[in-house]
N, C-alpha and C. Protein backbone atom coordinates (compact mmCIF):
# COMPACT_ATOMS: atom_id res chain seq x y z
N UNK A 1 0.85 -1.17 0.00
CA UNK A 1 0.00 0.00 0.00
C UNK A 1 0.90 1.24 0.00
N UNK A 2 0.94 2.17 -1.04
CA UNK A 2 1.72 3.54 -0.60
C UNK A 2 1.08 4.40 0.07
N UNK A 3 2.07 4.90 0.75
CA UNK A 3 1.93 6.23 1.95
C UNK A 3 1.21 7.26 1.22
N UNK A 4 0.74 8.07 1.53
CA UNK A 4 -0.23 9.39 1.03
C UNK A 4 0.10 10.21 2.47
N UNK A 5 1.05 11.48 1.44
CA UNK A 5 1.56 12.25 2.47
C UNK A 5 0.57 13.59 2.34
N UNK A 6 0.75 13.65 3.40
CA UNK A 6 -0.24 15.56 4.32
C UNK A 6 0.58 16.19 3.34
N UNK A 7 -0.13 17.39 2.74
CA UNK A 7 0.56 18.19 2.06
C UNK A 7 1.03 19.29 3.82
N UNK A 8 2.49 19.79 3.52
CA UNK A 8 2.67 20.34 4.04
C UNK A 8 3.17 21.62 3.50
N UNK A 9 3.58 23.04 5.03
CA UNK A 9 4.10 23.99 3.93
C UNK A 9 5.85 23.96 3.20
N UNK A 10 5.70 24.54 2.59
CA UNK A 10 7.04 24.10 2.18
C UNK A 10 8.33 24.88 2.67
N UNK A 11 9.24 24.65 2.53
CA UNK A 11 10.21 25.00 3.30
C UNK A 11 11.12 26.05 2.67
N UNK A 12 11.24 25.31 1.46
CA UNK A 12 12.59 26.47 0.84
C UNK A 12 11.58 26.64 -0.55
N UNK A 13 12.49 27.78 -1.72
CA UNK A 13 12.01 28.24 -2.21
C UNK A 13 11.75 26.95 -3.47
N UNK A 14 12.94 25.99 -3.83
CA UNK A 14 12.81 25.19 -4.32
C UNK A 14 11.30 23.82 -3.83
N UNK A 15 11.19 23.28 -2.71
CA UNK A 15 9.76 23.21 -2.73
C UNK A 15 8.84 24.14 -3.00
N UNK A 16 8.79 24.91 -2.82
CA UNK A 16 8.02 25.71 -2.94
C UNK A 16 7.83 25.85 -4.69
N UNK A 17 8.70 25.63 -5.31
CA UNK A 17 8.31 25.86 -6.93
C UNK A 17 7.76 24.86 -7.54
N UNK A 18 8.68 23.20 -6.89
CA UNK A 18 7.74 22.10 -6.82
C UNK A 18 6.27 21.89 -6.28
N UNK A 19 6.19 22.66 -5.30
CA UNK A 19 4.68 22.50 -5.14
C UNK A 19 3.78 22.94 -5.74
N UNK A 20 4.32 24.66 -6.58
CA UNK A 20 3.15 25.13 -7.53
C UNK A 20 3.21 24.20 -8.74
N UNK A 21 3.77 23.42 -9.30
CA UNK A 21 4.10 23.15 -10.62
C UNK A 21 3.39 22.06 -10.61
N UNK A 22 3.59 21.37 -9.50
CA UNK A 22 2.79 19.99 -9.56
C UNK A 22 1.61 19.86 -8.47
N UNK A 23 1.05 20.93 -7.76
CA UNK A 23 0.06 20.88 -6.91
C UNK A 23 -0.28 22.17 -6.83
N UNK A 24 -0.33 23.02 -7.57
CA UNK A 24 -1.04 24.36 -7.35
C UNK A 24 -2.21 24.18 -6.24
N UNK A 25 -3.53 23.68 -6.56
CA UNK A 25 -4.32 24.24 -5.88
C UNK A 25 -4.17 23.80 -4.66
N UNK A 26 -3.26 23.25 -4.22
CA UNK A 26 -3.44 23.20 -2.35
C UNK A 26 -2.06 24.04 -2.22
N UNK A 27 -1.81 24.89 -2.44
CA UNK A 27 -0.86 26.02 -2.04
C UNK A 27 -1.65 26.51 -0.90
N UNK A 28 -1.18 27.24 0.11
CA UNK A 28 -1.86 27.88 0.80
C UNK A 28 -1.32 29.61 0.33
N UNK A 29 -2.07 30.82 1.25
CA UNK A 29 -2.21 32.08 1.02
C UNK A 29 -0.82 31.84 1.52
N UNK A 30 -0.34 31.78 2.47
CA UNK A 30 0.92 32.73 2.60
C UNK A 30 2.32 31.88 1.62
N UNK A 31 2.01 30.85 1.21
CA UNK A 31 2.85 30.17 0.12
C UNK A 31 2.46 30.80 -1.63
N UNK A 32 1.71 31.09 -1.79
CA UNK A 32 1.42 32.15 -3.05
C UNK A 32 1.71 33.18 -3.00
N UNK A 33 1.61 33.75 -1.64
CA UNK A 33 2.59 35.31 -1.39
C UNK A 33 3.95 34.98 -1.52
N UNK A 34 4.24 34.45 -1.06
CA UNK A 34 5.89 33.97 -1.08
C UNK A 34 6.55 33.88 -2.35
N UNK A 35 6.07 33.03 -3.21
CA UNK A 35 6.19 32.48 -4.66
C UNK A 35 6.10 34.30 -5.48
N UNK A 36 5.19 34.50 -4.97
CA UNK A 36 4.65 35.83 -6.34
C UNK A 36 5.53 36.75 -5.48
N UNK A 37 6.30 36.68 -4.34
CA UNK A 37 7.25 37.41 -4.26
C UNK A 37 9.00 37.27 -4.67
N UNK A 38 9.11 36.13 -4.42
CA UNK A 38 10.29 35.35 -5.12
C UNK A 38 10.03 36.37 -6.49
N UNK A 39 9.29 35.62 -7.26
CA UNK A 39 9.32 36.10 -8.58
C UNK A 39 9.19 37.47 -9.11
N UNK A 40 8.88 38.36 -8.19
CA UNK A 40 8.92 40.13 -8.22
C UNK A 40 10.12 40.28 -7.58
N UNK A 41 10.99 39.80 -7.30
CA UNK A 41 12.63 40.28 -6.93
C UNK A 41 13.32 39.45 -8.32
N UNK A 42 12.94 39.31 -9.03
CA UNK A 42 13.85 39.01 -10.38
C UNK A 42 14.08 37.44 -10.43
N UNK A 43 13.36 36.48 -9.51
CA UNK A 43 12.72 35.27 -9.18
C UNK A 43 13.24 34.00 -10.76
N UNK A 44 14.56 34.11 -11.19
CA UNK A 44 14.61 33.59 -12.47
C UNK A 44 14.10 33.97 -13.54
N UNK A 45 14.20 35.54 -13.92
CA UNK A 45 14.49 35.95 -15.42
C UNK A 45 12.50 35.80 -15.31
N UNK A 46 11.60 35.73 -14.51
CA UNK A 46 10.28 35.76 -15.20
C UNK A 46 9.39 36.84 -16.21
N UNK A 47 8.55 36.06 -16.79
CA UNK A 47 8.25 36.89 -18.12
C UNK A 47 7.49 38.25 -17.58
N UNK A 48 6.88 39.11 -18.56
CA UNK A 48 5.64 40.04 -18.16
C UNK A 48 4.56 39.38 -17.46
N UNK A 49 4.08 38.33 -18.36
CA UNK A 49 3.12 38.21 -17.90
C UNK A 49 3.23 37.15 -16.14
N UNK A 50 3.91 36.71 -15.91
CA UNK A 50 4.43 36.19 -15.13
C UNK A 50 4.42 37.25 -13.61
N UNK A 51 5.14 38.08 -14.33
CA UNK A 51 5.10 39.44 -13.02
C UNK A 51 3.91 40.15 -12.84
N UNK A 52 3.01 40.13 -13.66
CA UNK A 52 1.79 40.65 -13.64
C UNK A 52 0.98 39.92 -12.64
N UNK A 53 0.78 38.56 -12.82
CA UNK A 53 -0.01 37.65 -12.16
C UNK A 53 0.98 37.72 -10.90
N UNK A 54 2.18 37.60 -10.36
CA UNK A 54 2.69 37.97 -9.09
C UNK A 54 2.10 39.15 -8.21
N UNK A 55 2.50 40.41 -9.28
CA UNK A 55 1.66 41.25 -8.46
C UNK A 55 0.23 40.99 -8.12
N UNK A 56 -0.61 40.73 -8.54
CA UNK A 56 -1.74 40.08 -8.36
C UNK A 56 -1.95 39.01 -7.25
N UNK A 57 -1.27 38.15 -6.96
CA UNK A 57 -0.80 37.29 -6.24
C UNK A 57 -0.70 37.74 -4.82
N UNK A 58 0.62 38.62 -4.72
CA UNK A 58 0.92 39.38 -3.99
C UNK A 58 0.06 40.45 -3.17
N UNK A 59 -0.96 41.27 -4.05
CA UNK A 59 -2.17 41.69 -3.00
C UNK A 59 -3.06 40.91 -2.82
N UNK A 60 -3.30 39.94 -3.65
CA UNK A 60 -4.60 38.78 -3.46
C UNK A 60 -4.52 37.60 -3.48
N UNK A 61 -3.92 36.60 -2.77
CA UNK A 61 -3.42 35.49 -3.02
C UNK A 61 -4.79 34.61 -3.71
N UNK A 62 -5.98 34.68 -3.35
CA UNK A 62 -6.74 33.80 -3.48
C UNK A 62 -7.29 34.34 -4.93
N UNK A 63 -7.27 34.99 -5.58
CA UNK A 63 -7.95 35.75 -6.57
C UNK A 63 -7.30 34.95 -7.82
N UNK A 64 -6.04 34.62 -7.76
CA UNK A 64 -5.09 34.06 -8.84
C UNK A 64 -5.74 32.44 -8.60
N UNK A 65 -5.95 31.93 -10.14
CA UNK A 65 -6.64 29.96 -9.96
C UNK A 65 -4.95 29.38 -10.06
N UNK A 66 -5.29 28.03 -10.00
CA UNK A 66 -3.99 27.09 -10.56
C UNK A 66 -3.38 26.97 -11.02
N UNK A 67 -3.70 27.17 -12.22
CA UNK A 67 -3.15 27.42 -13.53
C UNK A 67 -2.15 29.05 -13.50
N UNK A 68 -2.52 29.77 -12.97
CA UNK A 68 -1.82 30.93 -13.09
C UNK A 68 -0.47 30.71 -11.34
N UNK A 69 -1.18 29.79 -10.93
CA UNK A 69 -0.05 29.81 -9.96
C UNK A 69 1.17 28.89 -10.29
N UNK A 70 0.40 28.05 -11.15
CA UNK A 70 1.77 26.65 -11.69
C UNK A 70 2.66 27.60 -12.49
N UNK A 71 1.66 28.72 -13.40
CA UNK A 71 2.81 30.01 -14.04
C UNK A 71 3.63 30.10 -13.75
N UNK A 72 3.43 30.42 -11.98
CA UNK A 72 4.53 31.47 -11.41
C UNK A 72 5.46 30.31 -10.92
N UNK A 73 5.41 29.38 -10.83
CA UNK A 73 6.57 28.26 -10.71
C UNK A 73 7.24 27.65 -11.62
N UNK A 74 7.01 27.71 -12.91
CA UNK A 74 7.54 27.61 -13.94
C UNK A 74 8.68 29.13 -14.19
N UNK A 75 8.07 30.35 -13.67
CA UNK A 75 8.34 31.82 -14.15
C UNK A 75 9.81 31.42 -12.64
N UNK A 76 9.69 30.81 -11.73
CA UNK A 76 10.59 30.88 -10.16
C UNK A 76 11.59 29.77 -10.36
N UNK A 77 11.31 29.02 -11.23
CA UNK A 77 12.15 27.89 -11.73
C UNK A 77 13.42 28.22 -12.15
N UNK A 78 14.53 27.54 -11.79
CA UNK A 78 15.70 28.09 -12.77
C UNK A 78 16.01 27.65 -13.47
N UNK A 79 16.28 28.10 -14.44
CA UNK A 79 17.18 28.11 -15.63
C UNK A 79 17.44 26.56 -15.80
N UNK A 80 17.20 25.78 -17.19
CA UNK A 80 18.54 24.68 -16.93
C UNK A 80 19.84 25.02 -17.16
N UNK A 81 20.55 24.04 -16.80
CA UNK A 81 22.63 24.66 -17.31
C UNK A 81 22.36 24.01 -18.59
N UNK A 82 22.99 24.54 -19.36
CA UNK A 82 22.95 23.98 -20.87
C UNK A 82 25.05 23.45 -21.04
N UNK A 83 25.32 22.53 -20.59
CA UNK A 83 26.45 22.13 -20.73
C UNK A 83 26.70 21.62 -21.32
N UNK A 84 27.95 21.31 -22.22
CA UNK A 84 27.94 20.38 -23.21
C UNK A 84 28.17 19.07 -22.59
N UNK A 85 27.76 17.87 -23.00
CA UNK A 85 27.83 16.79 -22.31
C UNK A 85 29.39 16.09 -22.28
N UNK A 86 29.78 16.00 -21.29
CA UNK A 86 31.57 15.38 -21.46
C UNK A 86 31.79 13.57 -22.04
N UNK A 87 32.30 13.41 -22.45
CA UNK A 87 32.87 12.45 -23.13
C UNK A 87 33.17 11.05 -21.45
């Protein structure tokens, strides 16, 4: 039988991007503030529209759906390294 874990809050900013990306709607308010603030301090290069829905976020956590919050974890995500692969 597998375990089924309590969503909890998350800890660092990296859960925290995992949790919007793959569980948006059980984010809680002060974890969507967090996120849409990450991403209004320059949060990984995020787009316009990305910062738009932060600010948004940011005065209204609950006003923003799922889909615009998985945004902002995709927008908080970093970068991949693009390395060339070594021999």
């Amino acid at each position: 039988m597998s375990e089924h874990r309590v969503p909890h809050a998350a800890g660092s900013i990296h859960d925290l991007v995992r949790k919007a990306t793959h569980s948006p709607a059980i984010m809680t308010k002060a974890e969507t503030i967090r996120l849409a603030e990450h991403v209004l301090k320059g949060g990984e290069h995020a787009t316009e529209e990305e910062q738009a829905i932060a600010k948004r976020a940011a005065l209204d956590p609950e006003g923003v759906n799922a889909a615009e919050i998985e945004l902002l974890g995709a927008g908080a995500r970093p970068p991949k390294n693009k390395l060339p692969a070594t021999a």
